[in-house]
C-alpha atoms as a PDB file:
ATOM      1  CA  UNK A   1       0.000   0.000   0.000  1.00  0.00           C
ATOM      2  CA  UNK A   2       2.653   2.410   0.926  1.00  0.00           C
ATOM      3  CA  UNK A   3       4.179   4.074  -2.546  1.00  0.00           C
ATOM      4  CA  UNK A   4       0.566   3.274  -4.204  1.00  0.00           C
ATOM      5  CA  UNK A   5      -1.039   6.042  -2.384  1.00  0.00           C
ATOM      6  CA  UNK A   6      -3.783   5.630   0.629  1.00  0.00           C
ATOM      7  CA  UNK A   7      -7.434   5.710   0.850  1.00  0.00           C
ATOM      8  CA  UNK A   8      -9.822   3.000  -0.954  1.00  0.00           C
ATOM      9  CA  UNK A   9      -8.779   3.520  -4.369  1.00  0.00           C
ATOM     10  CA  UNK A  10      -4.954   2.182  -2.982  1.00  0.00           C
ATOM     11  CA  UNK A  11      -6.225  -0.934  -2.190  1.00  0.00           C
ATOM     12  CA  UNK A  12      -5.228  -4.405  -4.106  1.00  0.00           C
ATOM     13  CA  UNK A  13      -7.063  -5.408  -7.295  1.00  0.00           C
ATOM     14  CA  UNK A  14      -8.332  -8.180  -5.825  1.00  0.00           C
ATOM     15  CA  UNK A  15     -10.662  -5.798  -2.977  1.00  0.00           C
ATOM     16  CA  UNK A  16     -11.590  -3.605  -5.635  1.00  0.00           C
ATOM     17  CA  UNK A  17     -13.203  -6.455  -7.696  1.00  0.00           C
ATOM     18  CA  UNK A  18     -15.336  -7.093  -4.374  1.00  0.00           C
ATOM     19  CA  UNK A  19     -16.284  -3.569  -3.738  1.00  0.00           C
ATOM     20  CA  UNK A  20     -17.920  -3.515  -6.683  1.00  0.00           C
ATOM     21  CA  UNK A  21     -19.814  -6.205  -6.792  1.00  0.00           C
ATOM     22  CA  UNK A  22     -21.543  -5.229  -3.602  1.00  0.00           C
ATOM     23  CA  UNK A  23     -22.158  -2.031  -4.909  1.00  0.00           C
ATOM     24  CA  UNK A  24     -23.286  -3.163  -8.019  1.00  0.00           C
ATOM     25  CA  UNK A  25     -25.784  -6.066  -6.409  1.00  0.00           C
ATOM     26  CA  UNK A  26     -29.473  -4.993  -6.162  1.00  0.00           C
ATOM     27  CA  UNK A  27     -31.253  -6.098  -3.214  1.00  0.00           C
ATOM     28  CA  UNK A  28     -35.042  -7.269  -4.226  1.00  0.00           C
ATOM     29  CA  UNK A  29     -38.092  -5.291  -3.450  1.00  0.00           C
ATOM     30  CA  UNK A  30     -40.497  -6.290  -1.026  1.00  0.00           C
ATOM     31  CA  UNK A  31     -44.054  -6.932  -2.134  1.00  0.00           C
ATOM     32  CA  UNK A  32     -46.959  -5.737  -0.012  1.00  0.00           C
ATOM     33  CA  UNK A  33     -50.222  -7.137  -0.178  1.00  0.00           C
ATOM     34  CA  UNK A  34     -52.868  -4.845  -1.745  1.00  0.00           C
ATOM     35  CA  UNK A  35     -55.639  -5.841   0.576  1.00  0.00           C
ATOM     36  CA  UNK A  36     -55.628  -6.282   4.702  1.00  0.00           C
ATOM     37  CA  UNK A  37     -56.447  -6.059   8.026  1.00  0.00           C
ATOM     38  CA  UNK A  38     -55.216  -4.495  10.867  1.00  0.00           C
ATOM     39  CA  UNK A  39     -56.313  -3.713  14.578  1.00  0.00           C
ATOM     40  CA  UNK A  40     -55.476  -1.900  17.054  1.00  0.00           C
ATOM     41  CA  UNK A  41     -55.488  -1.826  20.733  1.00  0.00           C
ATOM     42  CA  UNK A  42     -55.017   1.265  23.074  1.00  0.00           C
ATOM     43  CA  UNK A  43     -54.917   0.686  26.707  1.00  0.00           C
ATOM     44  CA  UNK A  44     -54.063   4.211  29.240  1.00  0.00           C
ATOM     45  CA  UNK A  45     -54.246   4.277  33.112  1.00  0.00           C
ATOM     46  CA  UNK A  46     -53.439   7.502  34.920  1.00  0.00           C
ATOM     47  CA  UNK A  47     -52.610   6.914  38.484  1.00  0.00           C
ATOM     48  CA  UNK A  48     -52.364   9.668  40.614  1.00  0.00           C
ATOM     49  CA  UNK A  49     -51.684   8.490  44.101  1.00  0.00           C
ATOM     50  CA  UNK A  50     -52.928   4.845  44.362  1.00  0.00           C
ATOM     51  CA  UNK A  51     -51.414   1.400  45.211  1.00  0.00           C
ATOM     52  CA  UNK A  52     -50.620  -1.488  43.652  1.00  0.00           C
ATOM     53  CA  UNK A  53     -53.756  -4.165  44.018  1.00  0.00           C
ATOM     54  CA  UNK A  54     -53.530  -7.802  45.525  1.00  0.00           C
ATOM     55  CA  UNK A  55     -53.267  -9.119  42.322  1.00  0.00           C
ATOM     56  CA  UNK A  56     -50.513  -6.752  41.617  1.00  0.00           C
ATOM     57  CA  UNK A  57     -52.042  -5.904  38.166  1.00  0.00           C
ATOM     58  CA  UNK A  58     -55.163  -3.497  39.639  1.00  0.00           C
ATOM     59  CA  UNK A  59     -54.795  -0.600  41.196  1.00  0.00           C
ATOM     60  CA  UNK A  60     -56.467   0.928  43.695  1.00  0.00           C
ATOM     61  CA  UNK A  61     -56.674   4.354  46.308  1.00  0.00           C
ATOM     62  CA  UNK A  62     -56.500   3.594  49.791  1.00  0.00           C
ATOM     63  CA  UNK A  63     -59.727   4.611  51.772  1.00  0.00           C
ATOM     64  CA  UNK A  64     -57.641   7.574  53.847  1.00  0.00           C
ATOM     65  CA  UNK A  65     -56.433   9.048  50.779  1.00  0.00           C
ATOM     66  CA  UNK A  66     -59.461  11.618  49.610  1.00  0.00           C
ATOM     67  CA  UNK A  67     -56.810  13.062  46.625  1.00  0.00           C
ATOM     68  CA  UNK A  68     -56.189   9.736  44.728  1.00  0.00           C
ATOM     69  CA  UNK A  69     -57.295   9.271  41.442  1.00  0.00           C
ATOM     70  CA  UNK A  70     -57.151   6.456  39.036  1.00  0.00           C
ATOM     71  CA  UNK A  71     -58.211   6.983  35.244  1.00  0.00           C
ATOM     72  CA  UNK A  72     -58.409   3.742  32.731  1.00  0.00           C
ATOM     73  CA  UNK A  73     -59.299   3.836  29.326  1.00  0.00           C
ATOM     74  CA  UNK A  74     -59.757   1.266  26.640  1.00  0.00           C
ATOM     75  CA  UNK A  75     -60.151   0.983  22.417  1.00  0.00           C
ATOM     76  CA  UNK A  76     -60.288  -1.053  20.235  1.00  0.00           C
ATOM     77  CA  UNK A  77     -60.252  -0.081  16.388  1.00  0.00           C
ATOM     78  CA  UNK A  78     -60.341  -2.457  13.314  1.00  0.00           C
ATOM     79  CA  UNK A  79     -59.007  -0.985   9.955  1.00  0.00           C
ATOM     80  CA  UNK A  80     -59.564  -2.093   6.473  1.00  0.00           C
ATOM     81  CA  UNK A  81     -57.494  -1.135   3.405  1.00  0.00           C
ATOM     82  CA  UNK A  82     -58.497  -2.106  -0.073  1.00  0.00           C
ATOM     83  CA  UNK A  83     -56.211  -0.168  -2.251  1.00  0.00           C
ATOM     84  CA  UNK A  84     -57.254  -1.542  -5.638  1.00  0.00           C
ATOM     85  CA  UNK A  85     -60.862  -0.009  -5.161  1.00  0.00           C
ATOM     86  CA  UNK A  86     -59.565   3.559  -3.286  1.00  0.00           C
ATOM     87  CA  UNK A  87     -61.193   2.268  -0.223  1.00  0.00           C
ATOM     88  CA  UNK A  88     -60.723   1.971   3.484  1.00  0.00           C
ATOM     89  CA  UNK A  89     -63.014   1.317   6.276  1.00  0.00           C
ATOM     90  CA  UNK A  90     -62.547   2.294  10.427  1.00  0.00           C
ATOM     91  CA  UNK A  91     -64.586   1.739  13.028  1.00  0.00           C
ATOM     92  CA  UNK A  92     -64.823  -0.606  16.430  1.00  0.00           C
ATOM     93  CA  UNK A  93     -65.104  -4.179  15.907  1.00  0.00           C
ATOM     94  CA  UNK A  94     -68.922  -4.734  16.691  1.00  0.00           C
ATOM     95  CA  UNK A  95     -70.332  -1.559  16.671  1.00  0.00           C
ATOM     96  CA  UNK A  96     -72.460  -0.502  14.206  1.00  0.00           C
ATOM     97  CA  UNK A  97     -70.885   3.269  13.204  1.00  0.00           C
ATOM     98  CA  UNK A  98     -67.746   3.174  11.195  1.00  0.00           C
ATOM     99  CA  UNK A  99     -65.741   5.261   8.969  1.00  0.00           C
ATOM    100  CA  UNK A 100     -65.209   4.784   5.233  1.00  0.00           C
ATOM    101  CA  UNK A 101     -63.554   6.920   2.706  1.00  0.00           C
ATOM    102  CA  UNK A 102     -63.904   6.261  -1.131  1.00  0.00           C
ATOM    103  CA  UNK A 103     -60.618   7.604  -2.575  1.00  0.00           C
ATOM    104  CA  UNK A 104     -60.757   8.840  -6.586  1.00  0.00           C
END
């Protein structure tokens, strides 16, 4: 390497063949479906001064603490994409108001 110079171009023939080969190489290209499902799940507590529960997955305010609070939420959401019609659908699995949009 020394007299040749430095840096990448320096380097032997032979790791210059290599080089570009990977460079040259094209990875394939993933294929997504055109057409699914998906659903998602949201749970939130806000605990403001409470204790764990027995089970030690509750939780709960003691009776001598009058400032505790304990917020829990839940949702549930189902999604449906159809891209070769410009559609998709929302809405909560079993309820009876959802949200569609017509794309075009």
């Amino acid at each position: 390497f020394g007299s040749r110079g430095s840096g990448l171009f320096s380097a032997p023939p032979v790791m210059r063949v290599t080089l570009v080969a990977l460079a040259a190489a094209d990875p394939a290209k993933p294929s997504f479906p055109q057409q699914w499902n998906a659903m998602q799940l949201s749970d939130i507590q806000i605990n403001q001064g409470g204790v764990p529960g027995p089970d030690g997955t509750s939780v709960c305010c003691e009776q001598n603490s009058p400032q505790c609070k304990i917020q829990t939420a839940h949702q549930a959401d189902k999604f449906h994409f159809d891209f070769p019609n410009n559609r998709t659908r929302s809405g909560d699995p079993g309820q009876q108001a959802s949200i569609v949009s017509l794309y075009g």
